[in-house]
N, C-alpha and C. Protein backbone atom coordinates (compact mmCIF):
# COMPACT_ATOMS: atom_id res chain seq x y z
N UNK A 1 0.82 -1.21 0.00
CA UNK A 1 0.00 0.00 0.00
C UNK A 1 0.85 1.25 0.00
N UNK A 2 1.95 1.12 0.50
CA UNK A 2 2.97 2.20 0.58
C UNK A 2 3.76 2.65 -0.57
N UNK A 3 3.97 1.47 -1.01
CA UNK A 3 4.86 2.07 -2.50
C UNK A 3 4.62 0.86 -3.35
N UNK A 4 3.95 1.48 -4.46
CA UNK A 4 3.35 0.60 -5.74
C UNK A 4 4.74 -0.02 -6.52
N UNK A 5 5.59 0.42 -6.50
CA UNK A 5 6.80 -0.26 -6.75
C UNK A 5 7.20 -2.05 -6.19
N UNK A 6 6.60 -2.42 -4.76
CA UNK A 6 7.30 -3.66 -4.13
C UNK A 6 6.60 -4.75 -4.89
N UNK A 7 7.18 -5.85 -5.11
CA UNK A 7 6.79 -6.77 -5.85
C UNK A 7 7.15 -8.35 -4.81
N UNK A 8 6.50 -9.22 -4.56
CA UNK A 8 6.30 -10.35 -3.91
C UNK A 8 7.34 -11.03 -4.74
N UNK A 9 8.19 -11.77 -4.18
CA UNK A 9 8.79 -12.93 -4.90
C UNK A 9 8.56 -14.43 -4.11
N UNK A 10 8.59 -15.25 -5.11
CA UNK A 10 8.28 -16.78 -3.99
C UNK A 10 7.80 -17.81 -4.60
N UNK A 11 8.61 -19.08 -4.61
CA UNK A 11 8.22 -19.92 -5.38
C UNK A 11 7.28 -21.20 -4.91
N UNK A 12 6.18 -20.39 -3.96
CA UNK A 12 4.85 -20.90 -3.56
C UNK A 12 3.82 -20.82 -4.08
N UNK A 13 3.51 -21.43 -4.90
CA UNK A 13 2.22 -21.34 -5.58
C UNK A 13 1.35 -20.60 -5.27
N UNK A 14 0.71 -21.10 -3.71
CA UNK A 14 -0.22 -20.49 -3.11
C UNK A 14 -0.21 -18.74 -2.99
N UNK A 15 0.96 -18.20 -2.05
CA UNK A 15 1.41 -17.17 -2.62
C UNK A 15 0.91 -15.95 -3.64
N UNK A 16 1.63 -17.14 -4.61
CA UNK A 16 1.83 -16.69 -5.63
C UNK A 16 -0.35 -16.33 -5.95
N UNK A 17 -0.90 -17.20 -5.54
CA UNK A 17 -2.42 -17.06 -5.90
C UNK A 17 -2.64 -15.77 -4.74
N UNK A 18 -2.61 -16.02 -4.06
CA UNK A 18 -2.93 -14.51 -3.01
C UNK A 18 -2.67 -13.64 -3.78
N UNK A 19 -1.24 -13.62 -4.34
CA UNK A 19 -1.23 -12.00 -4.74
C UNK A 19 -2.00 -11.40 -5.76
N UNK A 20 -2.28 -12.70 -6.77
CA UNK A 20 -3.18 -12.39 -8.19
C UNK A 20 -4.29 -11.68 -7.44
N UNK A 21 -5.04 -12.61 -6.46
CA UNK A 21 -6.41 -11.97 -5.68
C UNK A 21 -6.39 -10.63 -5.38
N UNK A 22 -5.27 -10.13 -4.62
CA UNK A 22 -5.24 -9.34 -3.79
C UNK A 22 -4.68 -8.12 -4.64
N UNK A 23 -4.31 -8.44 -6.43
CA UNK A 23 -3.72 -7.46 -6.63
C UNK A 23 -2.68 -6.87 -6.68
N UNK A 24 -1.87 -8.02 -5.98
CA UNK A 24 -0.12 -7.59 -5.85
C UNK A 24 0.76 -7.96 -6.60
N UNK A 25 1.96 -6.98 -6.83
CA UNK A 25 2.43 -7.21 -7.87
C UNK A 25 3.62 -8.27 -7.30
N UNK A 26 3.74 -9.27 -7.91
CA UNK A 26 4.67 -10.56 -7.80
C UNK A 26 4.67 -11.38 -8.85
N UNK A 27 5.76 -11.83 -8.65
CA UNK A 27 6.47 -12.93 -9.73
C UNK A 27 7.40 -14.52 -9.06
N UNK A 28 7.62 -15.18 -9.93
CA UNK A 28 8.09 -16.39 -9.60
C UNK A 28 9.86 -15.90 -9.55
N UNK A 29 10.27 -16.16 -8.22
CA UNK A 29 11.86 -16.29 -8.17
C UNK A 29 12.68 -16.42 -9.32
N UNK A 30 12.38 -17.69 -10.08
CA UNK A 30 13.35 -18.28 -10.91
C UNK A 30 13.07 -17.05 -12.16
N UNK A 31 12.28 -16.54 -12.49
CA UNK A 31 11.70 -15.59 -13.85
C UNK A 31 12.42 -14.03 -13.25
N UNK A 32 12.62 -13.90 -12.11
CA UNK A 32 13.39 -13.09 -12.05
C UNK A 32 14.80 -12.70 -12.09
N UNK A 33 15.32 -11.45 -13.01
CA UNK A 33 16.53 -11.56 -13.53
C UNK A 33 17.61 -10.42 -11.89
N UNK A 34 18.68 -11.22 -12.17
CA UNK A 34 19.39 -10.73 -11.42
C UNK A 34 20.78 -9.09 -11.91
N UNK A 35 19.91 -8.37 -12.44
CA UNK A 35 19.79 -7.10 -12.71
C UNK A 35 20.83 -6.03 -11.87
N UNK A 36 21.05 -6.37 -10.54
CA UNK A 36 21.54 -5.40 -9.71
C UNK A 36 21.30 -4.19 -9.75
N UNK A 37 19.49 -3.78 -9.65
CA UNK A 37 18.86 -2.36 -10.03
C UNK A 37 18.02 -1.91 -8.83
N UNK A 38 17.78 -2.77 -7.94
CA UNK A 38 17.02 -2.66 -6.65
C UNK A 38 17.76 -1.55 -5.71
N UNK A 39 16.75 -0.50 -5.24
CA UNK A 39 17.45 0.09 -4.01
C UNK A 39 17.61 -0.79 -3.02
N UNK A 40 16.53 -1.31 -2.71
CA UNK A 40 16.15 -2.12 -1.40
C UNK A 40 15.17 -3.53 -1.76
N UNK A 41 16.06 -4.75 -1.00
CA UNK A 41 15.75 -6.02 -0.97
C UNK A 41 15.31 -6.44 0.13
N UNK A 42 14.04 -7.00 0.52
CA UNK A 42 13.49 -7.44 1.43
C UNK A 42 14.07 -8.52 1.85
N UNK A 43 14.68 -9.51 2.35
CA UNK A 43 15.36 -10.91 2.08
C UNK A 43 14.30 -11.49 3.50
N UNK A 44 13.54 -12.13 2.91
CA UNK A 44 12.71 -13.17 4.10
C UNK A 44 12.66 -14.45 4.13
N UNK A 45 13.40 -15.13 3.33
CA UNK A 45 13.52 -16.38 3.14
C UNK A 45 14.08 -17.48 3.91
N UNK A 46 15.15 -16.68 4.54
CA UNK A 46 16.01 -17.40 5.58
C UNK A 46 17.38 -17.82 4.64
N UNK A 47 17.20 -17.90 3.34
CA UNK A 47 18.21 -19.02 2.85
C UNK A 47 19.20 -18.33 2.39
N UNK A 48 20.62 -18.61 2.65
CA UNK A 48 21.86 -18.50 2.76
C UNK A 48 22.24 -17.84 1.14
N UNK A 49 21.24 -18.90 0.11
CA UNK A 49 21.49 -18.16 -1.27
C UNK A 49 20.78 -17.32 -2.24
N UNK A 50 19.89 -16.93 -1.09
CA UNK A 50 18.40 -16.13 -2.32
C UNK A 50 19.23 -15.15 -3.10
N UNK A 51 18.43 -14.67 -3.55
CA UNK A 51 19.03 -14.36 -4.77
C UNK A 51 19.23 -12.37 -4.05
N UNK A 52 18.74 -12.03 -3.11
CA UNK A 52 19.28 -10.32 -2.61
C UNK A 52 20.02 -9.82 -3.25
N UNK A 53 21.19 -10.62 -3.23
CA UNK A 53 22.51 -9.36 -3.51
C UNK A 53 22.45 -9.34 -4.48
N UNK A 54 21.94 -10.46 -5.73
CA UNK A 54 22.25 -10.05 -7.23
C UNK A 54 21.23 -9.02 -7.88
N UNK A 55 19.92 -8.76 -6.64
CA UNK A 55 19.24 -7.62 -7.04
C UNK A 55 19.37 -6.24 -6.77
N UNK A 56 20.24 -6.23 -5.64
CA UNK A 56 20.55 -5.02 -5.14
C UNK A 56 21.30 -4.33 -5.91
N UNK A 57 21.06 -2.65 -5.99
CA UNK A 57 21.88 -2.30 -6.65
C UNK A 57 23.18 -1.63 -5.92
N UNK A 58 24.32 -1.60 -6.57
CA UNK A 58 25.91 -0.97 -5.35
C UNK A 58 25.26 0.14 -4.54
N UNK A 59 25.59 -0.18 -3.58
CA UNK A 59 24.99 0.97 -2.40
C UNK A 59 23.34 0.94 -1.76
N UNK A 60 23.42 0.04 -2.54
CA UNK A 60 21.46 -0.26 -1.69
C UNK A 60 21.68 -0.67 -0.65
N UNK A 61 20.35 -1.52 -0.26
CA UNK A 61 20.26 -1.96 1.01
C UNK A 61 19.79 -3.51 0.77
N UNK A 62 20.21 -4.10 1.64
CA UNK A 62 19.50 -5.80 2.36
C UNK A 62 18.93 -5.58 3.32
N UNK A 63 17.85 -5.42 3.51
CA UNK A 63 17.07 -5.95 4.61
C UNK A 63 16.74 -7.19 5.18
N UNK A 64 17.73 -7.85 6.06
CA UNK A 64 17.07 -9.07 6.19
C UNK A 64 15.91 -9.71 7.32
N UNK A 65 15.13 -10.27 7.11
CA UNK A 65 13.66 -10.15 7.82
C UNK A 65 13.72 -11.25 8.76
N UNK A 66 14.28 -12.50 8.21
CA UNK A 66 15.14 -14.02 8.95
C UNK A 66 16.46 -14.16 8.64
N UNK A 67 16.58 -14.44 10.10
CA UNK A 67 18.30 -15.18 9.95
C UNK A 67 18.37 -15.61 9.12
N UNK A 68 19.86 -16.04 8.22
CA UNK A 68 20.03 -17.01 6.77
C UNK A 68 20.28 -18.39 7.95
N UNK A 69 19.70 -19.85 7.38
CA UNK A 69 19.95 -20.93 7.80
C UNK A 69 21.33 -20.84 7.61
N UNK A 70 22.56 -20.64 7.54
CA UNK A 70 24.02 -20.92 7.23
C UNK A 70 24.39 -19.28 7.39
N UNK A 71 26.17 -19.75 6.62
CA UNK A 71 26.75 -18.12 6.98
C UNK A 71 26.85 -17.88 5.67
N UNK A 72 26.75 -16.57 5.79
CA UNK A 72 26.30 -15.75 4.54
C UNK A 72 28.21 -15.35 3.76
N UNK A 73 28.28 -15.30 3.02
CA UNK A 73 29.42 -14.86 1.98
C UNK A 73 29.60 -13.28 1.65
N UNK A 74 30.32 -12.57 2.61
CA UNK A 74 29.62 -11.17 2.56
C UNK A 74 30.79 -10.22 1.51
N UNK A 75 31.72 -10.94 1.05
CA UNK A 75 32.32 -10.20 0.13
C UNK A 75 32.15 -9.61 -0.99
N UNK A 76 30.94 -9.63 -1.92
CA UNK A 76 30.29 -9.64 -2.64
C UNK A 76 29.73 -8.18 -2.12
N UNK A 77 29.14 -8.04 -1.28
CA UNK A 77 28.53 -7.05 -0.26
C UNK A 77 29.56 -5.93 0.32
N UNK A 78 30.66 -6.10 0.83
CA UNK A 78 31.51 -5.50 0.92
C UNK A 78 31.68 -4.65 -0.31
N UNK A 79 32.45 -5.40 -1.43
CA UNK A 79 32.62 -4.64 -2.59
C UNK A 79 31.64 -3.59 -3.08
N UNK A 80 30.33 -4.06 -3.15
CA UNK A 80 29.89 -3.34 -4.06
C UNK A 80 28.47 -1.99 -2.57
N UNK A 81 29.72 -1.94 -1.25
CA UNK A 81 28.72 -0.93 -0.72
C UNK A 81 27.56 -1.02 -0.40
N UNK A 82 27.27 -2.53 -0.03
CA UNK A 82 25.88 -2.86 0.42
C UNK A 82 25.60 -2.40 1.88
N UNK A 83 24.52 -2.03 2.24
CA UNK A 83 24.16 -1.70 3.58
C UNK A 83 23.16 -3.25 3.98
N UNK A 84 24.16 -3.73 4.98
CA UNK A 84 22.83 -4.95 5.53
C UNK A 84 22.07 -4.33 6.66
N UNK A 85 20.74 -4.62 6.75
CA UNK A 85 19.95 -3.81 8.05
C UNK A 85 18.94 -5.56 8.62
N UNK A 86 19.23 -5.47 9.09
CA UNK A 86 18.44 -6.47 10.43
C UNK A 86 17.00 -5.76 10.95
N UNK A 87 15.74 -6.92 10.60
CA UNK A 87 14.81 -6.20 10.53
C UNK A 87 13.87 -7.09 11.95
N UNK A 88 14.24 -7.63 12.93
CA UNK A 88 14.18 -8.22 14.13
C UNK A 88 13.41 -7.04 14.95
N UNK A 89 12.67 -8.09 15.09
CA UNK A 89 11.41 -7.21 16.69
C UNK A 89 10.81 -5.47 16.11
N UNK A 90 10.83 -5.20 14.47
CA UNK A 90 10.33 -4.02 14.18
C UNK A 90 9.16 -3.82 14.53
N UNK A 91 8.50 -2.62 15.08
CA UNK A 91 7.82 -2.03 15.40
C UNK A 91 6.43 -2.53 14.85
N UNK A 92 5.54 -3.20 15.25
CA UNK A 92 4.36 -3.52 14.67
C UNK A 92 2.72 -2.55 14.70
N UNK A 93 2.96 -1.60 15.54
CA UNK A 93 1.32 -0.81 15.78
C UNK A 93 0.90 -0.47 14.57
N UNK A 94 1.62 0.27 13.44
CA UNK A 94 0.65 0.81 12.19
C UNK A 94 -0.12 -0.78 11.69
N UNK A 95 0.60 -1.67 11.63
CA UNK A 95 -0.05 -2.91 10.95
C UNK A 95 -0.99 -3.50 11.68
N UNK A 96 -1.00 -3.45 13.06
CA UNK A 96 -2.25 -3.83 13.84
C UNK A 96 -3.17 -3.03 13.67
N UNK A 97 -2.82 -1.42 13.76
CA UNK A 97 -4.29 -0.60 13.61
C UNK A 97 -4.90 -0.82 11.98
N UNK A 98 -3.67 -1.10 11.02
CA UNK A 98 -4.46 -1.37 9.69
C UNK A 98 -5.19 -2.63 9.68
N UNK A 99 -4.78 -3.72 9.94
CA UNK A 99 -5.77 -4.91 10.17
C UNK A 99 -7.18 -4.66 10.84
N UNK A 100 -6.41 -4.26 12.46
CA UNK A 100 -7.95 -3.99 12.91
C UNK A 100 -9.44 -2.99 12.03
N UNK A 101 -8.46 -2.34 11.79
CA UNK A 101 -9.71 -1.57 11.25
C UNK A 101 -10.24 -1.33 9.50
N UNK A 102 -9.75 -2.61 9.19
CA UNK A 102 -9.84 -3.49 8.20
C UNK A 102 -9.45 -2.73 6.59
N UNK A 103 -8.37 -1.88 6.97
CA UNK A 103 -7.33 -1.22 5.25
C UNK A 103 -6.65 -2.27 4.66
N UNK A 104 -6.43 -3.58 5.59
CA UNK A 104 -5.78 -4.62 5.22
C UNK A 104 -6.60 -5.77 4.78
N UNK A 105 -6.82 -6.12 3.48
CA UNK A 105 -7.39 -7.37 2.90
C UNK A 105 -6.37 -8.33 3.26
N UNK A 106 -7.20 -9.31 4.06
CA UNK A 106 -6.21 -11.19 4.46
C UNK A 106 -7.40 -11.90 4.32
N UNK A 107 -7.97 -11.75 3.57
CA UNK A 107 -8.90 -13.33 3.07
C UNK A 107 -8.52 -13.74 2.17
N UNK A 108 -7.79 -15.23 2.08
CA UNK A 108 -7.02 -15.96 1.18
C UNK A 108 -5.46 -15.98 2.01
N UNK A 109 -5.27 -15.30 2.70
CA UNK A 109 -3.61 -15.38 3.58
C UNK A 109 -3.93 -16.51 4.08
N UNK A 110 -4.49 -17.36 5.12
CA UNK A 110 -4.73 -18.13 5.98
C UNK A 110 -4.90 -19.57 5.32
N UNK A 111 -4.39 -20.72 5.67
CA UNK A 111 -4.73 -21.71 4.89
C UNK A 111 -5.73 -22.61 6.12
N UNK A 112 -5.30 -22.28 7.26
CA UNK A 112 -6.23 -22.38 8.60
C UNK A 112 -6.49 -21.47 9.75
N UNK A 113 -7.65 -21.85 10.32
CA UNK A 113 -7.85 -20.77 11.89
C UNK A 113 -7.86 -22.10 12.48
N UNK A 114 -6.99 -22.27 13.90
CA UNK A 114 -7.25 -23.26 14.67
C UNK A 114 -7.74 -22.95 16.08
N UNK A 115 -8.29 -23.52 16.88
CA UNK A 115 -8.46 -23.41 18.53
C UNK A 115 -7.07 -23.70 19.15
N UNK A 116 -6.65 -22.70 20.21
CA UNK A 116 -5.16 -22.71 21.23
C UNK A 116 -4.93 -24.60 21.37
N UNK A 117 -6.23 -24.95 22.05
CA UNK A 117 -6.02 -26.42 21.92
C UNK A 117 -5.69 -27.08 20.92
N UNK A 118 -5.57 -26.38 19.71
CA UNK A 118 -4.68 -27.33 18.73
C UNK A 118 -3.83 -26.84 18.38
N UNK A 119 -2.90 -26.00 18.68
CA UNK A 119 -1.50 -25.43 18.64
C UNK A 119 -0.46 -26.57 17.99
N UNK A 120 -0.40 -27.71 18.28
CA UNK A 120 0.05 -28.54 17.90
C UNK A 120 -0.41 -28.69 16.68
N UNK A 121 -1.51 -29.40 16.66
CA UNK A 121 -1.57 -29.22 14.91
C UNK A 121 -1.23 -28.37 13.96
N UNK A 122 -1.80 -27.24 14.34
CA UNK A 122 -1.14 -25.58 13.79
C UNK A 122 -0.05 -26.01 13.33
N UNK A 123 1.20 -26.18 14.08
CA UNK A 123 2.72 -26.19 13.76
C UNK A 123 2.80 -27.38 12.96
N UNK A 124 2.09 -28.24 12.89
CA UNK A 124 2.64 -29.42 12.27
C UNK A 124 2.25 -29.25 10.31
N UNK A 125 0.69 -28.33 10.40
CA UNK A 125 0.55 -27.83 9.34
C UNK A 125 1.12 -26.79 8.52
N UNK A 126 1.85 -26.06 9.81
CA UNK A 126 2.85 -25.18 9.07
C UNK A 126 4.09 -25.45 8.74
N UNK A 127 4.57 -26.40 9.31
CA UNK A 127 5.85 -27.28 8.79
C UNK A 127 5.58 -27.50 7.25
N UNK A 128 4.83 -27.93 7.03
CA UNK A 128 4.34 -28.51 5.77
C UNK A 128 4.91 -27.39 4.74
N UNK A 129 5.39 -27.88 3.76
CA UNK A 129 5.82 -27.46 2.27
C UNK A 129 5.19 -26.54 1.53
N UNK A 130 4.84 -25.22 1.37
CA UNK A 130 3.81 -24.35 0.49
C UNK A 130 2.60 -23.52 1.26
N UNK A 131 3.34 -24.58 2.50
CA UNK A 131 1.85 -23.95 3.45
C UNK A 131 2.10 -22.64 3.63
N UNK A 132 0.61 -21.69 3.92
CA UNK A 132 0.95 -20.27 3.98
C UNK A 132 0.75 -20.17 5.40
N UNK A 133 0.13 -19.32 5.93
CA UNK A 133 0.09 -19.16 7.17
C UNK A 133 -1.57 -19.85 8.22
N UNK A 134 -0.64 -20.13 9.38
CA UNK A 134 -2.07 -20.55 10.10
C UNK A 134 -1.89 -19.99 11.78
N UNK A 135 -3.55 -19.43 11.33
CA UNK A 135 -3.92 -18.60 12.51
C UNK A 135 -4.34 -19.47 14.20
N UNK A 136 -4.00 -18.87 15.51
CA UNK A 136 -4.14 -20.31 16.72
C UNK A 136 -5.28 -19.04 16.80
N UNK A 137 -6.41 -19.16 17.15
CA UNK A 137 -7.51 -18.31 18.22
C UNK A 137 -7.25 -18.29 19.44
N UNK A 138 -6.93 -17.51 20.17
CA UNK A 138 -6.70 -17.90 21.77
C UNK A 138 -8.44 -18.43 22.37
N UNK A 139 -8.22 -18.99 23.65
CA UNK A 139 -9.14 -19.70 24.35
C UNK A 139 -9.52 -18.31 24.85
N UNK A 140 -11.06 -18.75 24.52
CA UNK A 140 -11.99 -17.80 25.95
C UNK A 140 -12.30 -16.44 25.39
């Protein structure tokens, strides 16, 4: 909603169907070219080799949203003046008051709502491969 520019990347199908719904602009990982034209790269993947740095352009930024599972190769980054920024415990109130008071479309985000008493299941469905997100209801 902030800048018509950001584009979803992700090679989740599902995803990938939210965004058609919802309007957002995204594409499949692999169809994207590694350009080095990006100011700023969201990196949420966790993985050690997404593709960030080959989008960033010299002197942009990485934002990374998850730890990388492994250690990252930062010479590449060095050279070309990358700024890495760590995006851990950011500030959440504008996105709660937009949900709550419903500027935020999430029908189709959810692949389940569960009861606290099944927390367990929850996680076991979110382990799962493609799965998008699943909501616990608290008790009471």
């Amino acid at each position: 909603r902030r800048n018509a520019t950001v584009r979803l990347l992700t090679e989740q199908p599902a995803a990938l169907e939210v965004c058609a719904k919802l309007g957002l602009r995204h594409r499949e990982t692999t169809l994207t070219g590694l350009r080095a034209d990006q100011d700023a790269v969201v990196e949420c993947s966790g993985h050690a080799d997404a593709p960030a740095l080959g989008m960033v352009r010299p002197r942009g930024s990485i934002i990374q949203a998850c730890p990388p599972g492994r250690a990252l190769d930062l010479a590449d980054a060095w050279s070309a003046e990358i700024q890495l920024l760590c995006a851990r415990g950011c500030a959440m109130i504008e996105a709660v008051h937009a949900l709550n008071n419903g500027s935020i479309r999430t029908e189709g985000m959810l692949d389940r709502t569960l009861s606290f008493d099944q927390a367990g299941d929850a996680l076991a469905l979110a382990a799962k491969p493609g799965a998008l997100k699943i909501a616990i209801r608290s008790a009471g």
